[in-house]
Protein backbone atom coordinates (compact mmCIF):
# COMPACT_ATOMS: atom_id res chain seq x y z
CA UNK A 1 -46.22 -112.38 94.20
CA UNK A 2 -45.69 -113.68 97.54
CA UNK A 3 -47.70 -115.91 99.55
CA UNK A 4 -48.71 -112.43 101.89
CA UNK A 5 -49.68 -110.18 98.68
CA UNK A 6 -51.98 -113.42 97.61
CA UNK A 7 -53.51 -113.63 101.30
CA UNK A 8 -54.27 -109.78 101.31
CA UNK A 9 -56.13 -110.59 97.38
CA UNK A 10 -58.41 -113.25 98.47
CA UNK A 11 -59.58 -111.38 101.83
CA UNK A 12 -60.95 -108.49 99.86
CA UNK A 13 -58.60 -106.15 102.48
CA UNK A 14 -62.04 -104.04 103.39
CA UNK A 15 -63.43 -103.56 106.68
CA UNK A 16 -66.50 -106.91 107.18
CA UNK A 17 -69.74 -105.73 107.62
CA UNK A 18 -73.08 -104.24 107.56
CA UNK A 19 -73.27 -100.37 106.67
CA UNK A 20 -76.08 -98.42 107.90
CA UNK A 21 -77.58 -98.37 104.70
CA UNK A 22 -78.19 -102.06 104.74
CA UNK A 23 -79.26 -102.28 108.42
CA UNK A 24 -81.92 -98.97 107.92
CA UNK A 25 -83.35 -100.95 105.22
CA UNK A 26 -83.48 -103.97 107.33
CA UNK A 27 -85.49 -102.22 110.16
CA UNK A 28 -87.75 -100.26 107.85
CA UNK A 29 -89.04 -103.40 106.45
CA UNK A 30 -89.17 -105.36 109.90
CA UNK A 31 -91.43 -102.36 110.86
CA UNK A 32 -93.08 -102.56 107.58
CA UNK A 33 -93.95 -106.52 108.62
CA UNK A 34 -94.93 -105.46 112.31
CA UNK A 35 -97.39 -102.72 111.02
CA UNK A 36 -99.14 -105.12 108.67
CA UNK A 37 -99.16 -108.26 110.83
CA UNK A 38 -99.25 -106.85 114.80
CA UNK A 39 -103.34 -105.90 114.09
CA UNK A 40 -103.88 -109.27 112.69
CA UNK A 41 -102.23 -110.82 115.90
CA UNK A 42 -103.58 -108.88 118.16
CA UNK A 43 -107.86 -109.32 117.06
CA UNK A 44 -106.59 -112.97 117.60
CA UNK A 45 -105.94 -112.53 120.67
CA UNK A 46 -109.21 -110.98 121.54
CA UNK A 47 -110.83 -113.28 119.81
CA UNK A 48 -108.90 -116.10 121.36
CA UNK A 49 -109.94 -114.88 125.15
CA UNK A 50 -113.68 -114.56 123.85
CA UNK A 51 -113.55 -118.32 122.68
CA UNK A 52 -112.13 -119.30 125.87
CA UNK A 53 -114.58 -118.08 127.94
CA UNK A 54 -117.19 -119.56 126.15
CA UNK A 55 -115.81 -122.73 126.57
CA UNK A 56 -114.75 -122.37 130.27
CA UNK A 57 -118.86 -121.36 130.65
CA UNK A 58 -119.76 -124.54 129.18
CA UNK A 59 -117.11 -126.64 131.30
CA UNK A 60 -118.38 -124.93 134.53
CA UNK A 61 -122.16 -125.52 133.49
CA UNK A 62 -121.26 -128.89 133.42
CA UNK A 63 -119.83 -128.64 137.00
CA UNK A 64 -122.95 -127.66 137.90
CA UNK A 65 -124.82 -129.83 136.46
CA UNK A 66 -123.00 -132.66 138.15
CA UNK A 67 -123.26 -130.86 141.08
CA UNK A 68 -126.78 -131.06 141.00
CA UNK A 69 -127.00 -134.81 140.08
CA UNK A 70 -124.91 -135.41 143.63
CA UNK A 71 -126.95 -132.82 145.58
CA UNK A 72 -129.91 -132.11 144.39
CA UNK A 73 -130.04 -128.55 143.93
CA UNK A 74 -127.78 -126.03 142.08
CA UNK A 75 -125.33 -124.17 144.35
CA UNK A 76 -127.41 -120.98 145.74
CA UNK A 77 -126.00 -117.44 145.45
CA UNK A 78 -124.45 -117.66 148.72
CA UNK A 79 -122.18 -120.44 147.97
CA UNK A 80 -121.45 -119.25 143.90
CA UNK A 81 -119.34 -121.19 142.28
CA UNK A 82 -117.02 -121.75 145.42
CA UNK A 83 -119.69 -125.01 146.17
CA UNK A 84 -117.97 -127.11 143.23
CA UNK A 85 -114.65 -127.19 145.11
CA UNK A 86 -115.39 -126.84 148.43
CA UNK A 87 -118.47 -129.22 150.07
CA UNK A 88 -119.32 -125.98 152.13
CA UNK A 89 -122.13 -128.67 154.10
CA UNK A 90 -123.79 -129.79 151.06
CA UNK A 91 -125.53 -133.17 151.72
CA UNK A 92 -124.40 -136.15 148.62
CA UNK A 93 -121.14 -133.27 147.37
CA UNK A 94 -118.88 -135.67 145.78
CA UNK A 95 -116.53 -132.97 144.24
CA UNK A 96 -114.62 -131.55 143.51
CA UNK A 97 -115.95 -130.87 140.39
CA UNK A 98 -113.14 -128.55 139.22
CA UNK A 99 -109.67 -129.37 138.81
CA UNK A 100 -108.40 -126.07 140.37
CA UNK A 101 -109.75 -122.39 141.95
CA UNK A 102 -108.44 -120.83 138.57
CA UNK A 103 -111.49 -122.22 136.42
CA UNK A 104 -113.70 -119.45 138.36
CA UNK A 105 -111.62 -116.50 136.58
CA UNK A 106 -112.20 -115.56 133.16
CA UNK A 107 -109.85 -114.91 130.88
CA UNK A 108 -109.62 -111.51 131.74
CA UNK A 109 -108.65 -111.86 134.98
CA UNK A 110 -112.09 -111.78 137.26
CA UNK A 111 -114.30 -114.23 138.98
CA UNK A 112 -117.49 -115.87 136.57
CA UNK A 113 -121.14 -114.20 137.71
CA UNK A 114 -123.46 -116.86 138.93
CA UNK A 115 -127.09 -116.25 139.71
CA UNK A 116 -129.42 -119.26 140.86
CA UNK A 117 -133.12 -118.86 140.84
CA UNK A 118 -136.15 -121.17 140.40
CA UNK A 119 -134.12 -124.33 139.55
CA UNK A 120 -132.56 -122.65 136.89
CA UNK A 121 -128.75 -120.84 136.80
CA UNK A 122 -126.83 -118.44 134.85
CA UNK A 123 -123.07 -118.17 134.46
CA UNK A 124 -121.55 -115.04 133.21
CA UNK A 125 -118.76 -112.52 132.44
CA UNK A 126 -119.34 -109.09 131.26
CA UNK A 127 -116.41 -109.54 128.99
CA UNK A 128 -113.31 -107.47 128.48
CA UNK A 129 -114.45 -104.34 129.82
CA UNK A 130 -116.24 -105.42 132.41
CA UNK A 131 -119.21 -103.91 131.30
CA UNK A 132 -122.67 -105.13 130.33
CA UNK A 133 -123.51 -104.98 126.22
CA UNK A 134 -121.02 -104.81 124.05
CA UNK A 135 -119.38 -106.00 120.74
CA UNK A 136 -116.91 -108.64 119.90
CA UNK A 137 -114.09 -109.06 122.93
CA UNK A 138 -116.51 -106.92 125.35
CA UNK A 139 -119.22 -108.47 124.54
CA UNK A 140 -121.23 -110.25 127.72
CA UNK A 141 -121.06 -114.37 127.89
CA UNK A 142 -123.81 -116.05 129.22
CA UNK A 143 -124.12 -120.05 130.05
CA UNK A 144 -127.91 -121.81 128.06
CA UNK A 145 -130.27 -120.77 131.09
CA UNK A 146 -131.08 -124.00 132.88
């Protein structure tokens, strides 16, 4: 035997490789692992978005309340939320009271309801389908009335 015939031996001389056996088998059971996980993932999601709203409610209550320590009055409907960022000729305003413009959207992409009346307020979003009722994700969020 010469050193060549011994190199050929321990190389196993077939083509390296997957066949399309192996790989089919592969995919069918990453699909099998998408199908039975993506669901799971996804109701996460939804309920991730529904969690943060609530909080960002609570956060811009807050703002308001703060606002109302400074000023003396909550913002009116005129003004909305746009009063804890911008002074808009508000007497004692020592804001802002939010970091950034982007704490007025919900998670879902559209500005936070505000309605002002008799010394009390109301934040809101109508949830994921923008509509009011609902269940779970498109369920409405509303701030403690004040």
């Amino acid at each position: 035997m010469t050193g060549e015939d011994i190199a050929e031996t321990t190389r196993g001389g077939g083509d390296a490789g997957f066949t399309l056996v192996e790989l089919l088998v592969v995919l069918a059971i990453i699909a099998l692992i998408g199908t039975l996980v993506g669901p799971r993932v996804l109701g996460y999601i939804g309920t991730a978005k529904s969690d943060t709203a609530a909080t960002q409610i609570r956060n811009l209550s807050n703002a308001v309340e703060l606002f109302y320590l400074d000023v003396g009055a909550y913002p009116n409907d005129e003004a909305q939320l746009k009063a804890l960022l911008d002074p808009l000729g508000a007497a004692g305003w020592n804001g802002p009271y939010l970091k950034t413009a982007a704490s007025l959207v919900d998670p879902w992409g559209r500005t936070y309801r505000y309605k002002s009346a008799d010394g009390q307020f109301v934040i809101s979003t109508l949830g994921r389908d923008d509509k009011p009722g609902g269940t779970g994700e498109d369920a409405d969020l509303l701030s403690d009335t004040r």
